[in-house]
Protein backbone atom coordinates (compact mmCIF):
# COMPACT_ATOMS: atom_id res chain seq x y z
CA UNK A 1 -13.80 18.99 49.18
CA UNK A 2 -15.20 18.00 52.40
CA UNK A 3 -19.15 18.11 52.94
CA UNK A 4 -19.64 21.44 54.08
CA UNK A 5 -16.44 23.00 51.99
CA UNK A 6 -18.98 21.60 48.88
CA UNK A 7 -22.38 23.15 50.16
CA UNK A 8 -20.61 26.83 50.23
CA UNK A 9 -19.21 26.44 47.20
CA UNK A 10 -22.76 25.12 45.64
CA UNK A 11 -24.66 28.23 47.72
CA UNK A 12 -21.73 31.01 46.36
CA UNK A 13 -21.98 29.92 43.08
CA UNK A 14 -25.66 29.42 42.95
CA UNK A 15 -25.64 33.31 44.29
CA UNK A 16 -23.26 33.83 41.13
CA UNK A 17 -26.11 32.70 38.81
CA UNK A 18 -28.35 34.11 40.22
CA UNK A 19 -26.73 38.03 39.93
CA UNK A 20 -25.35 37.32 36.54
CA UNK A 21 -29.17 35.97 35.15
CA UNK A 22 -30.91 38.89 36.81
CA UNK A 23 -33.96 39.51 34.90
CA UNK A 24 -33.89 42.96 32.31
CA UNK A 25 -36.66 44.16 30.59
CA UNK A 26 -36.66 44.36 26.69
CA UNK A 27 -35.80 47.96 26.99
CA UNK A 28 -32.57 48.07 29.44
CA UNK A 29 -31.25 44.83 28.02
CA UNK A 30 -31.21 47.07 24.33
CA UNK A 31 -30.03 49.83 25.92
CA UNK A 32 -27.41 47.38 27.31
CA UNK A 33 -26.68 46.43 24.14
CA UNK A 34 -26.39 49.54 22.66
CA UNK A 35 -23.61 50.40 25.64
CA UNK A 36 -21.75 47.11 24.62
CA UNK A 37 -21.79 48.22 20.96
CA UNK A 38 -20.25 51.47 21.82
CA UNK A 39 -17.46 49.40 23.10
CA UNK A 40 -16.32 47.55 20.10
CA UNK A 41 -13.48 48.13 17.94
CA UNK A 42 -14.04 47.38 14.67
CA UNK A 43 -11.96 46.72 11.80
CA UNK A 44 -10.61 49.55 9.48
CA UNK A 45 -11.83 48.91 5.38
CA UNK A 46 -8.65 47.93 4.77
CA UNK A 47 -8.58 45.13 7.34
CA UNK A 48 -11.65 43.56 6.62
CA UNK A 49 -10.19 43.63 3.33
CA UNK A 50 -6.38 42.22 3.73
CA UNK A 51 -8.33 39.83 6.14
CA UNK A 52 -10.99 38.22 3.24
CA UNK A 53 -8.40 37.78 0.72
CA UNK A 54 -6.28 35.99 3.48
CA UNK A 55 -9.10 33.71 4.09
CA UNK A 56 -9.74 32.99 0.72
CA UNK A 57 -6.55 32.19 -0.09
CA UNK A 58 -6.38 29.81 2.70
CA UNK A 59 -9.58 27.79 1.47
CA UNK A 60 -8.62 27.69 -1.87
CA UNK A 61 -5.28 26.44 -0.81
CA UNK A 62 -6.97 23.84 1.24
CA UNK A 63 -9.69 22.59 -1.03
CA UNK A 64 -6.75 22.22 -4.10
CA UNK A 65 -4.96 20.17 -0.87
CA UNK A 66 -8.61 18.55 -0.30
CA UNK A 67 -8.93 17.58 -4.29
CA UNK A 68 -5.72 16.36 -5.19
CA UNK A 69 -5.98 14.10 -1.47
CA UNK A 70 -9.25 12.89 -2.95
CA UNK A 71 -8.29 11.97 -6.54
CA UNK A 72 -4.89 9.78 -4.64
CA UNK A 73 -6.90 7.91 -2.34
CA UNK A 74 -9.61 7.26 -5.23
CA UNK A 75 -6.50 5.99 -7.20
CA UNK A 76 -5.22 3.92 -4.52
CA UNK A 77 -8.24 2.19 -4.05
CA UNK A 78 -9.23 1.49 -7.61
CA UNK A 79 -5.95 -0.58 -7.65
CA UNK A 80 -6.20 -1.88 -4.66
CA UNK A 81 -10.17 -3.10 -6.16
CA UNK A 82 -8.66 -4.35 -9.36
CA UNK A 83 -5.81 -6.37 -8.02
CA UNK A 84 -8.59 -8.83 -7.29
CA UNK A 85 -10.24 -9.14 -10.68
């Protein structure tokens, strides 16, 4: 970027900041929020629900993975530590 390339780019994006960091008050930033909410989809019962036994079937997958990784390497070195005795 040449010199004056960079200072136009610095001066639009400052601009940028500065529109998207406009200062709200308390009550049109809620109201904001409350407009944002609106716009959410959320999950069905039943997809929350398919969704939390998926996830804890994957952690007790990988803490069984975790534990069984744990008690090998503990082996492993407790022969490596006696081979020295």
């Amino acid at each position: 970027m040449r010199g004056g390339d960079k200072q136009a780019f610095i001066k639009d994006y400052k601009g940028i900041l500065e529109e998207e960091m406009a200062k709200t008050g308390p009550v049109e930033y809620l109201r904001q929020v409350r407009n944002e909410m609106k716009k959410v989809t959320w999950p069905s019962r039943q997809e929350t629900t398919v969704s939390m036994i998926a996830v804890f079937i994957m952690v007790f997958m990988a803490s069984t993975f975790l534990f069984f990784a744990d008690q090998m390497i503990a082996y492993l070195v407790r022969e490596i530590m006696s081979i020295g005795l």
